[in-house]
Protein backbone atom coordinates (compact mmCIF):
# COMPACT_ATOMS: atom_id res chain seq x y z
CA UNK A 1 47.17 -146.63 154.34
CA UNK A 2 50.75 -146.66 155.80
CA UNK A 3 52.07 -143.39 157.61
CA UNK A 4 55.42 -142.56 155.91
CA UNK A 5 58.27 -140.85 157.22
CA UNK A 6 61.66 -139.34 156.32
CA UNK A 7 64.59 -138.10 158.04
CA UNK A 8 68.49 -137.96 158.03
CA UNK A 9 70.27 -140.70 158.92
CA UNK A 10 73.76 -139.63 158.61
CA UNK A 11 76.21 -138.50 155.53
CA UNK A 12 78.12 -140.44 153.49
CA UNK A 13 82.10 -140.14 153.80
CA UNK A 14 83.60 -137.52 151.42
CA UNK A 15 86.19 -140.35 149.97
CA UNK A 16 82.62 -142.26 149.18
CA UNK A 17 81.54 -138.87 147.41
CA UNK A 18 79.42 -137.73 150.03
CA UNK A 19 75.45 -137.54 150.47
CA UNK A 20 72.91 -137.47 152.67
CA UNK A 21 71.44 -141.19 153.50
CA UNK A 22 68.07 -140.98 154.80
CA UNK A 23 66.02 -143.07 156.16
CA UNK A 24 62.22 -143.87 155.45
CA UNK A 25 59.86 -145.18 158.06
CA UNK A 26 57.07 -147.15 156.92
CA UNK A 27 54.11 -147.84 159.21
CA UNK A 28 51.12 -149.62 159.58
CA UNK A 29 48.66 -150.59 162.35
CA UNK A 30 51.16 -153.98 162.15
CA UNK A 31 54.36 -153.17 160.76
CA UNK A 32 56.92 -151.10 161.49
CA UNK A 33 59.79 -151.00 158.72
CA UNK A 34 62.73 -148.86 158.52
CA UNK A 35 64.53 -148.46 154.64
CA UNK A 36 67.83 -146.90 154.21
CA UNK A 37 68.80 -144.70 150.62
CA UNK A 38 71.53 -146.77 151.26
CA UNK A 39 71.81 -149.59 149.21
CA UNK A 40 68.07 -149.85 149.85
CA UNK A 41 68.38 -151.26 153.09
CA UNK A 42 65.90 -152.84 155.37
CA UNK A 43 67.58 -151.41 158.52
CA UNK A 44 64.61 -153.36 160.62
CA UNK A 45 61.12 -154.89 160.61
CA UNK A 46 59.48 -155.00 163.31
CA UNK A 47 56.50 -157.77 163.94
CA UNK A 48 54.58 -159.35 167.15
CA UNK A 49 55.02 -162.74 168.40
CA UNK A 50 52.71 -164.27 170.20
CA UNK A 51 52.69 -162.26 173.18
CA UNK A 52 51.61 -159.57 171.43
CA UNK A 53 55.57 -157.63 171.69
CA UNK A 54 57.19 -156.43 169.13
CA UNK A 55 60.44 -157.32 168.09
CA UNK A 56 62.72 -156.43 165.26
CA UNK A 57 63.57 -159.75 163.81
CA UNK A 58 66.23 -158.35 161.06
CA UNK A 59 69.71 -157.89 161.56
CA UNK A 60 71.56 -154.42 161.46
CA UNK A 61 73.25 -151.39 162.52
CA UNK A 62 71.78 -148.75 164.75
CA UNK A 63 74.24 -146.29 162.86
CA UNK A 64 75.08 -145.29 159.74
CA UNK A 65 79.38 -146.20 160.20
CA UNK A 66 78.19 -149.28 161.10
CA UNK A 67 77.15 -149.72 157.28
CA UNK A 68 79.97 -148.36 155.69
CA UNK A 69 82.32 -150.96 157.67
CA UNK A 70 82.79 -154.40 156.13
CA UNK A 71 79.67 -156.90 157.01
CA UNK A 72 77.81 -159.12 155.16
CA UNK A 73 75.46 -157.52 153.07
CA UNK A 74 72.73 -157.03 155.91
CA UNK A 75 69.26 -156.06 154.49
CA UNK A 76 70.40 -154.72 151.47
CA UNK A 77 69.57 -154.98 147.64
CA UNK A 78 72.73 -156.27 145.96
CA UNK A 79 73.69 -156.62 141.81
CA UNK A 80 73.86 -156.30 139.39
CA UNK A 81 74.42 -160.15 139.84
CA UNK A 82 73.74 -161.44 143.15
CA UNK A 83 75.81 -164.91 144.20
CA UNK A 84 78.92 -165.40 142.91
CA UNK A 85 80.31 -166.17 139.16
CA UNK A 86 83.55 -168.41 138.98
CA UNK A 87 87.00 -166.48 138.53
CA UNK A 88 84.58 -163.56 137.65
CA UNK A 89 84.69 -163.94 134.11
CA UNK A 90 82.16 -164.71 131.61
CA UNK A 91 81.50 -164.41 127.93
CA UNK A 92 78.83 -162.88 125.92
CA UNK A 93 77.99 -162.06 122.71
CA UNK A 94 81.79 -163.06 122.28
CA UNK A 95 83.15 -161.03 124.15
CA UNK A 96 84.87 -161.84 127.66
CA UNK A 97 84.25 -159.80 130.68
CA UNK A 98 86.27 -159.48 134.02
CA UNK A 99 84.72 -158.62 136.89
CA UNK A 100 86.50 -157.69 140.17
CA UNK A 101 87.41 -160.61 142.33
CA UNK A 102 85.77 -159.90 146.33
CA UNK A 103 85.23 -163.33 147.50
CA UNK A 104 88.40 -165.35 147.16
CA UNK A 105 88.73 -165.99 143.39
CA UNK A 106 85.32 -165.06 142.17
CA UNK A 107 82.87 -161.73 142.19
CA UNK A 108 80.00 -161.71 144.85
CA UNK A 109 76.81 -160.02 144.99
CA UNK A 110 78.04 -157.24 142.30
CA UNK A 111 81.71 -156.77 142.87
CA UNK A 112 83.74 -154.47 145.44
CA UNK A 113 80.89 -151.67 145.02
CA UNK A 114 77.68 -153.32 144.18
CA UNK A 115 74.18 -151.96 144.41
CA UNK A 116 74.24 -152.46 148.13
CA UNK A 117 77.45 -149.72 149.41
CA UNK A 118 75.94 -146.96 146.61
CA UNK A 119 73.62 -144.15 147.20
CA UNK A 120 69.87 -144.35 145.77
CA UNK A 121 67.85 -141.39 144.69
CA UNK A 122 64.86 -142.02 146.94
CA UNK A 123 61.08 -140.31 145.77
CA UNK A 124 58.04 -140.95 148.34
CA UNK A 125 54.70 -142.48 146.70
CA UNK A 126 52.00 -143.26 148.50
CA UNK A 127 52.47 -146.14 150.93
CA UNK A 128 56.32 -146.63 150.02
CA UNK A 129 59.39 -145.18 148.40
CA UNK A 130 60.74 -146.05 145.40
CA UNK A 131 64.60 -145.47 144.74
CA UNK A 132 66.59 -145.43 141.83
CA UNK A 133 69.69 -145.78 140.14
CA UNK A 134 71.86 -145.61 136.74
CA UNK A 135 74.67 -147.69 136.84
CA UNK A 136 77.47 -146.95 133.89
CA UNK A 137 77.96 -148.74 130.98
CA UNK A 138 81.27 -151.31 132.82
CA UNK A 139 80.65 -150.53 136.22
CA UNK A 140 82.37 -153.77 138.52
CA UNK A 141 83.07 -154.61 134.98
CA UNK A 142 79.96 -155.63 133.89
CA UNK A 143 78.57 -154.44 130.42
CA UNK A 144 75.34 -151.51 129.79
CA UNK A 145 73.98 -148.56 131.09
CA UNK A 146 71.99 -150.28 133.43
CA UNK A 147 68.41 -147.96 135.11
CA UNK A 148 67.06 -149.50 138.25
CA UNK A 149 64.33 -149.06 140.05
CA UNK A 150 63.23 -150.53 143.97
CA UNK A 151 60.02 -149.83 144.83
CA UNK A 152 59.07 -150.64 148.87
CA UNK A 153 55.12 -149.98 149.61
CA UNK A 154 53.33 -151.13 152.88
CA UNK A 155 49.87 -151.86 152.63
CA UNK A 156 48.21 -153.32 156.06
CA UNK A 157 50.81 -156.01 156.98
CA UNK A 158 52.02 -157.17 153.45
CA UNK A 159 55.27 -154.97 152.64
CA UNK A 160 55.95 -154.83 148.91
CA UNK A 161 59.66 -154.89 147.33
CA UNK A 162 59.30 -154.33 143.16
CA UNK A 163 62.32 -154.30 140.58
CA UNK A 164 62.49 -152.73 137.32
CA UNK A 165 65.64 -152.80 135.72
CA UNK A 166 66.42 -151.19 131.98
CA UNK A 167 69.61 -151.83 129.93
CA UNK A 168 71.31 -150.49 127.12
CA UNK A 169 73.33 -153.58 126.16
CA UNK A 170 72.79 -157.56 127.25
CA UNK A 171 73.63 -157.99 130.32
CA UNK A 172 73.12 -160.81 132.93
CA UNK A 173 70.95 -159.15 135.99
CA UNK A 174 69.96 -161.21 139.12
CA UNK A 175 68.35 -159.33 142.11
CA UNK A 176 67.61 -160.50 145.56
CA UNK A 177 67.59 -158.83 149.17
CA UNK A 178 69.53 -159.69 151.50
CA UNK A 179 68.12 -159.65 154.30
CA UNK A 180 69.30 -161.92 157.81
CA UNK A 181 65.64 -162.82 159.89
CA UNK A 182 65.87 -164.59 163.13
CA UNK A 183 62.26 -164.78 164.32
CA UNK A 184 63.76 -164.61 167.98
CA UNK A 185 64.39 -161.71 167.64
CA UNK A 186 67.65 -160.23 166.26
CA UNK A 187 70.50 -159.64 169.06
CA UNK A 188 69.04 -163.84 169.83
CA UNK A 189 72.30 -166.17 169.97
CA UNK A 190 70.96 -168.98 167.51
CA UNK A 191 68.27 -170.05 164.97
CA UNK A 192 68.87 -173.46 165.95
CA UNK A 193 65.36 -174.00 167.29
CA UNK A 194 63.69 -172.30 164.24
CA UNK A 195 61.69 -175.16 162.08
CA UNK A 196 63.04 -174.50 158.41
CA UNK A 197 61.29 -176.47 155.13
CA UNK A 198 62.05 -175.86 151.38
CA UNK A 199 59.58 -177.26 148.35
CA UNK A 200 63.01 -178.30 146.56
CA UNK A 201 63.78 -182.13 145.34
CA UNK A 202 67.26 -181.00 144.19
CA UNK A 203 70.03 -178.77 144.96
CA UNK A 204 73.73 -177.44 143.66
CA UNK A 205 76.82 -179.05 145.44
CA UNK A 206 79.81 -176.85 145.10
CA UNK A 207 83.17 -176.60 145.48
CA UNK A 208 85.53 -175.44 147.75
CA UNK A 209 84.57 -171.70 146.45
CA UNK A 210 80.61 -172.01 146.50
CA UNK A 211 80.78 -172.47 142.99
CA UNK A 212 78.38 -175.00 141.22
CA UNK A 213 80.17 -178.17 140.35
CA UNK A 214 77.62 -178.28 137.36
CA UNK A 215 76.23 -181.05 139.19
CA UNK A 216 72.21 -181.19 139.78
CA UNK A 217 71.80 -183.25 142.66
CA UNK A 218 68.69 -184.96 144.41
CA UNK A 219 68.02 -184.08 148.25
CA UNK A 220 66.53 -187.32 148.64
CA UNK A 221 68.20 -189.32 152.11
CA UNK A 222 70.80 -186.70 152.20
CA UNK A 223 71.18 -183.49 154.36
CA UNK A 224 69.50 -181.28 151.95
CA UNK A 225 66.20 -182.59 152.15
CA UNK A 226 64.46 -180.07 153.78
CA UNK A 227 60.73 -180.75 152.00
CA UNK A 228 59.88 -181.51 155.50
CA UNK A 229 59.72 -179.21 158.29
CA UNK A 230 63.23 -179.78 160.17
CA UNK A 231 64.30 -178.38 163.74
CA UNK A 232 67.45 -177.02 162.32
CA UNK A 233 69.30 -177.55 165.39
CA UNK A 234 69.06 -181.12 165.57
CA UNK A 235 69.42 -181.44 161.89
CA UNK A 236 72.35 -179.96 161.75
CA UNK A 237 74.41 -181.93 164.35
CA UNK A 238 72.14 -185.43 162.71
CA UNK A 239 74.00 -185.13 159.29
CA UNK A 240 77.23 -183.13 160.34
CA UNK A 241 77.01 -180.30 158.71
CA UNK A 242 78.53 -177.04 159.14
CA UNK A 243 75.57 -174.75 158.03
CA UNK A 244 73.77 -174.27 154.64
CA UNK A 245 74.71 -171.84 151.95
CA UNK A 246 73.27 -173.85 148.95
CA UNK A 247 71.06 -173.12 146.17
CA UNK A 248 68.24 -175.46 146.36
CA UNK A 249 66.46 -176.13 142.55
CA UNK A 250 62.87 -175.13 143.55
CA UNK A 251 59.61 -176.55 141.53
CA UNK A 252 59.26 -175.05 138.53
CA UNK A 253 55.88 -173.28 137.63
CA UNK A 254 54.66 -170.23 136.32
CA UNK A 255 52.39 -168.89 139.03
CA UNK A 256 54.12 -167.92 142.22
CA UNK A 257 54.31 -170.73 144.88
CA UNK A 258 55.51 -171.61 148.30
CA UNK A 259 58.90 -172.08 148.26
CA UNK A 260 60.12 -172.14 151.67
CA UNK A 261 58.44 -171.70 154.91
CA UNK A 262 60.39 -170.86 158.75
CA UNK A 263 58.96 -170.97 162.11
CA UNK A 264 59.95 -170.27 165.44
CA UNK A 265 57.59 -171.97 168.01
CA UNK A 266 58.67 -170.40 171.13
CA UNK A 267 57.07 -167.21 169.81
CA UNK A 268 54.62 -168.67 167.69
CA UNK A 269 56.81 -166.40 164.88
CA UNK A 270 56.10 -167.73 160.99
CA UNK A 271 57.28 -166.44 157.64
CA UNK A 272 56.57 -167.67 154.15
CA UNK A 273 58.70 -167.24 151.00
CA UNK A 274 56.88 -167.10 147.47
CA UNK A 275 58.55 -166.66 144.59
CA UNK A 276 58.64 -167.36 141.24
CA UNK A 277 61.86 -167.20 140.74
CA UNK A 278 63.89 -170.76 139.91
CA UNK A 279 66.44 -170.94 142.76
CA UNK A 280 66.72 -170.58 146.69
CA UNK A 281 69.54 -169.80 148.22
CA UNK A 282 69.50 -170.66 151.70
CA UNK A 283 72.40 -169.68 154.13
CA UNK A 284 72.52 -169.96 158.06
CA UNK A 285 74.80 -167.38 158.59
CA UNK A 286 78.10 -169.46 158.88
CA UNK A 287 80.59 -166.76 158.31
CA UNK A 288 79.64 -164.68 161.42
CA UNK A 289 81.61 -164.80 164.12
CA UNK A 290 80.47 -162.70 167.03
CA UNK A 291 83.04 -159.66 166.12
CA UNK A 292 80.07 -157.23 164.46
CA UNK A 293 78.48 -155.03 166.92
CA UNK A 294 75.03 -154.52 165.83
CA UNK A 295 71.32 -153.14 166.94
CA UNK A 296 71.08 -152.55 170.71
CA UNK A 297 74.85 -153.95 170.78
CA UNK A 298 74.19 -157.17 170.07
CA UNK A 299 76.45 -159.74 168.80
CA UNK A 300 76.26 -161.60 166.06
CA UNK A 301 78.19 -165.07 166.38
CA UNK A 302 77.65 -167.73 163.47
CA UNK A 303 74.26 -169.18 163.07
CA UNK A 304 72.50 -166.10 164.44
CA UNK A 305 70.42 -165.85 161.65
CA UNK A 306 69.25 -167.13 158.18
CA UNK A 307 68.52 -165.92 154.60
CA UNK A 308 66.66 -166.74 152.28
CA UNK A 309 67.01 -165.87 148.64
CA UNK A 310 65.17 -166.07 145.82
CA UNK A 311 67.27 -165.77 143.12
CA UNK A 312 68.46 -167.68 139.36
CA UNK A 313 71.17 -170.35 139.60
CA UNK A 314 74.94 -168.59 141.28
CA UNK A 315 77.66 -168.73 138.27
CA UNK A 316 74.63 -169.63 135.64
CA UNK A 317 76.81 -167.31 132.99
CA UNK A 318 79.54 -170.26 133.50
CA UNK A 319 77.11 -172.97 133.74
CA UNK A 320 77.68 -175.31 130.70
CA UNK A 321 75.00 -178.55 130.05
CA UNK A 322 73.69 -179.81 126.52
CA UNK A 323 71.59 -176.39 126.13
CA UNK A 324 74.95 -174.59 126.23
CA UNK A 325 76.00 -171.40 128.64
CA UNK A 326 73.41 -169.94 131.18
CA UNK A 327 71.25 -173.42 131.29
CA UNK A 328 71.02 -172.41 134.75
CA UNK A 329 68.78 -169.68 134.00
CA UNK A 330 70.63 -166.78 134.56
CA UNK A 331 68.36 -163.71 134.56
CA UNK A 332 69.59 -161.45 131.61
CA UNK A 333 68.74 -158.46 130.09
CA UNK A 334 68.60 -158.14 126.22
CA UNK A 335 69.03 -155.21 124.28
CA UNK A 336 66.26 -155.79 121.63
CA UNK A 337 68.33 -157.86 119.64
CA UNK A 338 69.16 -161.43 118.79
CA UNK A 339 71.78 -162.42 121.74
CA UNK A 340 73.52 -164.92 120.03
CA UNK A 341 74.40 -168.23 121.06
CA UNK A 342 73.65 -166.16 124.61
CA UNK A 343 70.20 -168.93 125.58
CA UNK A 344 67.78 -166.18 126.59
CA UNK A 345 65.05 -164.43 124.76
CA UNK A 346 65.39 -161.42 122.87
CA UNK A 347 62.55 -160.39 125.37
CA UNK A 348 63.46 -159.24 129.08
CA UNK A 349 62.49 -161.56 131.45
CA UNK A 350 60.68 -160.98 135.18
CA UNK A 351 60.48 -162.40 138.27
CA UNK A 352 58.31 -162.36 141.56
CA UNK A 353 58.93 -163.59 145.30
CA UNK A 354 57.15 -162.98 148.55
CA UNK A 355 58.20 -163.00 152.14
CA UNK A 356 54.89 -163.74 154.10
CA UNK A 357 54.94 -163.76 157.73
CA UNK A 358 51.80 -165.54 159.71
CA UNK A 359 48.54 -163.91 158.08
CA UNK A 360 47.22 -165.38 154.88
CA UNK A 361 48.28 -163.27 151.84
CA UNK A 362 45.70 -160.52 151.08
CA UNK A 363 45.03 -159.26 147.80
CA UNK A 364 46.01 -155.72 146.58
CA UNK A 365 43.38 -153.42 146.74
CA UNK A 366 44.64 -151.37 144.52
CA UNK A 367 48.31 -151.13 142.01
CA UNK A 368 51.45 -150.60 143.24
CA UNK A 369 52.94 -146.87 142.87
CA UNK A 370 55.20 -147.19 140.17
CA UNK A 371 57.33 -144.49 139.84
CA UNK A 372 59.28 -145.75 136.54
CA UNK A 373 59.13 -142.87 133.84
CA UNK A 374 56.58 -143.14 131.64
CA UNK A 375 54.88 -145.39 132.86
CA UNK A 376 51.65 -146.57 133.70
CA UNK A 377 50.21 -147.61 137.50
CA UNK A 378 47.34 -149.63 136.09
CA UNK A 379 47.32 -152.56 133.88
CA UNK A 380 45.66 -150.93 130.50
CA UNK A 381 43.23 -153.53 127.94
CA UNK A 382 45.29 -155.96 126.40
CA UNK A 383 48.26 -155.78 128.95
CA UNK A 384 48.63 -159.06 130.70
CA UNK A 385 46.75 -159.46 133.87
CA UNK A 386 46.75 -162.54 136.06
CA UNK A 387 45.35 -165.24 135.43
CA UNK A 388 42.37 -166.74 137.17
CA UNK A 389 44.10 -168.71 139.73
CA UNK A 390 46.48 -166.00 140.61
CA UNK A 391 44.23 -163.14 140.13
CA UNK A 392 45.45 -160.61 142.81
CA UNK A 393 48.47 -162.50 143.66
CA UNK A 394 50.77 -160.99 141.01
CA UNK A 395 52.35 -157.81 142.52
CA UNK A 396 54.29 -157.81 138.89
CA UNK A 397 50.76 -157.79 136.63
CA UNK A 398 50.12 -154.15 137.79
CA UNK A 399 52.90 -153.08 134.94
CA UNK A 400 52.08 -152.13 131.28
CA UNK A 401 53.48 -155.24 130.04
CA UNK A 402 52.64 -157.75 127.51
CA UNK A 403 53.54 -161.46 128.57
CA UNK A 404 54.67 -164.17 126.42
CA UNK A 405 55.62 -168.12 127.14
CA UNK A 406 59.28 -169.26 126.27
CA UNK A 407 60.60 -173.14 126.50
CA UNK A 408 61.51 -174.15 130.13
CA UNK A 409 65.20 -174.71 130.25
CA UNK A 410 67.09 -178.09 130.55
CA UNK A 411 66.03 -178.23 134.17
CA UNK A 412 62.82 -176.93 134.01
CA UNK A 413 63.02 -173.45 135.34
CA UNK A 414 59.85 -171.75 133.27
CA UNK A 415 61.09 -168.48 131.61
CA UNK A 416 58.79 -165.14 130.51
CA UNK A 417 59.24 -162.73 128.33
CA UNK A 418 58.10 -158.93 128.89
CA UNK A 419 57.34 -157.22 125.82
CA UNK A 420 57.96 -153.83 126.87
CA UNK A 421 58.41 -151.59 123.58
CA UNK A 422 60.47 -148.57 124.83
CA UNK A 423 63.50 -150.75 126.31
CA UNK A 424 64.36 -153.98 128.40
CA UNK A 425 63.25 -154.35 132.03
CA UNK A 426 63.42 -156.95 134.66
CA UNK A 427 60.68 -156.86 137.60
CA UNK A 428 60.53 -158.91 140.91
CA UNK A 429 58.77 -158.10 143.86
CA UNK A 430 58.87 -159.65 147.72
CA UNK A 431 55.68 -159.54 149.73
CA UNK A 432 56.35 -159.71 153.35
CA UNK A 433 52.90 -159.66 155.23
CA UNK A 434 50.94 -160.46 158.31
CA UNK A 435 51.97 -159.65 162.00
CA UNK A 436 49.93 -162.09 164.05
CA UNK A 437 51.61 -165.07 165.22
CA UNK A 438 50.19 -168.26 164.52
């Protein structure tokens, strides 16, 4: 059982509409995590290397102005549609939406006020908190009443992030944290001797505005081939690049899989992604430049830290190939109804990924909390429950949900649909576990 705690953490400004952001302390006998009802931030994460210290190897503010003052998205939850979508415009269901442009000539991670800069109503369940939040029909622009729901729980070493989204209207949804890791340590000038690999043969080359030229491209003999454990350091100055912030095309498959794994072998640090989720978005933290005074009062100069996240394809509303828009696989929410020449089922769809860090993934003991209305915390007969080989793994199964197989797309991302009855919802959940260094 993890020992949760609340307190105040500061108020929001009164030209941000006021509110108290608190902050919820989950601990084990392993982890230590800290959660903010701010944009559901994970404001640290503390874990042992192999001298048995601590350190908190996340990225952050020790205050809360340090939040509400421009930085990169550190450790929060951002939507509704995280990466970026060209010119922020996209069609559906024949109509056009515009979205408001925040990076350059395109929308990122939501807009000007995504999920990450708004308050969440938070509500304490056993070994977690789960917040939530209604988004308006046209908030940032984007179409729906749109419910969400982030569930953290900490069981042992394995912390738990769940989605559940509900809409009233299609809508394209893509959720990922945010989160920067150095394994160092954060307030640690570099990652450059952290060992990076990701189970990817292709990835997206973009353009000069991170948008997808359309272009899938094989990592084979070039820069992006990271299937093999790399010293990013060295690899880096071996193929000139500047940094990463690339989607990389990971394996397709139902169950969840290894997708990327990082090390840091002067601590003896290691951390895991799974996911099943059809993209990776890998960035090295190119755009920081030393000027953010963070945790402790550290610095954070450029390639201080990394990210990893598991997400759909960026701009896949844009994305044209022979199946037509969204062939990137775009994570959308339907209404209930036929969506048109929109290529998703009439079903909403789910997702899982895990963050794993040193210990071998343990089984759930026992379902997640879930503190969506109505709704059940145990999988009843007939609901879809793992299958054999995953039996235990799936953080997602423990939801009242009916599962059915769609076609993969054009480049093999495997799709599901949840049959949910009372509405559309999208799940994912992260599993970040373990403590002892390897």
């Amino acid at each position: 059982m993890a020992e949760v705690k609340r307190e105040v953490f500061g108020r929001m400004p009164s030209e941000e509409g006021g509110g108290e952001v608190e902050k919820f302390v989950l601990q084990s006998d392993s982890v230590r995590v800290e959660i903010l009802s701010l944009g559901c931030i994970i404001a640290a994460l503390e874990t042992r290397g192999r001298d048995g210290r601590f350190a908190d190897i996340v990225l952050g503010f020790d205050t809360l102005e340090g939040y509400m003052s421009k930085h990169p998205f550190f450790g929060a939850v951002v939507g509704r549609v995280a990466n970026r979508i060209a010119k922020g415009r996209f069609v559906m269901d024949g109509k056009e939406y515009q979205l408001f442009l925040n990076n350059g000539p395109n929308s990122l991670h939501g807009g000007a006020r995504g999920f990450d800069k708004v308050l969440w109503s938070p509500q304490v369940i056993p070994n977690g908190v789960c917040f939530f939040r209604l988004s308006p029909d046209g908030e940032e622009g984007y179409p729906g009443e749109l419910k969400v729901w982030v569930t953290y729980t900490l069981n042992g070493s394995e912390l738990a992030i769940n989605y559940r989204a509900q809409s009233s209207k299609t809508t394209p949804v893509n959720l990922t944290n945010h989160a920067y890791f150095n394994l160092a340590g954060q307030g640690s000038p570099d990652i450059y001797d952290h060992e990076i690999s990701i189970a990817a043969d292709s990835y997206l080359p973009v353009d000069d505005t991170k948008i997808p030229t359309g272009e899938v491209a094989a990592v084979q003999g070039t820069g992006f081939d990271l299937r093999q454990p790399v010293e990013l350091g060295k690899h880096l100055r071996k193929f000139h690049l500047d940094g990463f912030d690339h989607n990389f095309c990971l394996l397709p498959g139902r169950a969840r899989r290894l997708v990327a794994r990082a090390r840091h072998p002067p601590t003896g640090r290691t951390m895991e992604v799974h996911s099943t989720q059809p993209g990776l978005q890998f960035y090295t933290g190119n755009n920081l430049d030393g000027s953010l005074k963070g945790k402790g009062a550290a610095t954070y100069p450029k390639h201080s830290a990394f990210c990893l996240e598991t997400q759909h394809w960026p701009d896949a509303v844009n994305q044209v190939s022979s199946s037509g828009p969204g062939a990137f696989g775009i994570c959308s929410l339907c209404s209930g109804k036929a969506a048109g020449t929109w290529p998703c089922p009439p079903s909403p769809l789910w997702c899982h990924c895990a963050h794993r860090l040193a210990l071998p993934l343990r089984s759930p003991t026992s379902p997640a909390p879930c503190c969506c209305p109505g709704r059940s915390t145990t999988t009843p007969p007939g609901s879809v429950s793992a299958p054999p080989e995953d039996r235990g793994d799936w953080l997602l199964s423990q939801e009242a949900v009916s599962i059915s197989r769609f076609p993969k797309n054009p480049f093999g991302c495997q799709t599901f649909g949840a049959a949910l009855g009372d509405g559309t919802r999208l799940g994912a959940g992260f599993l970040l576990s373990g403590l002892r260094s390897l």
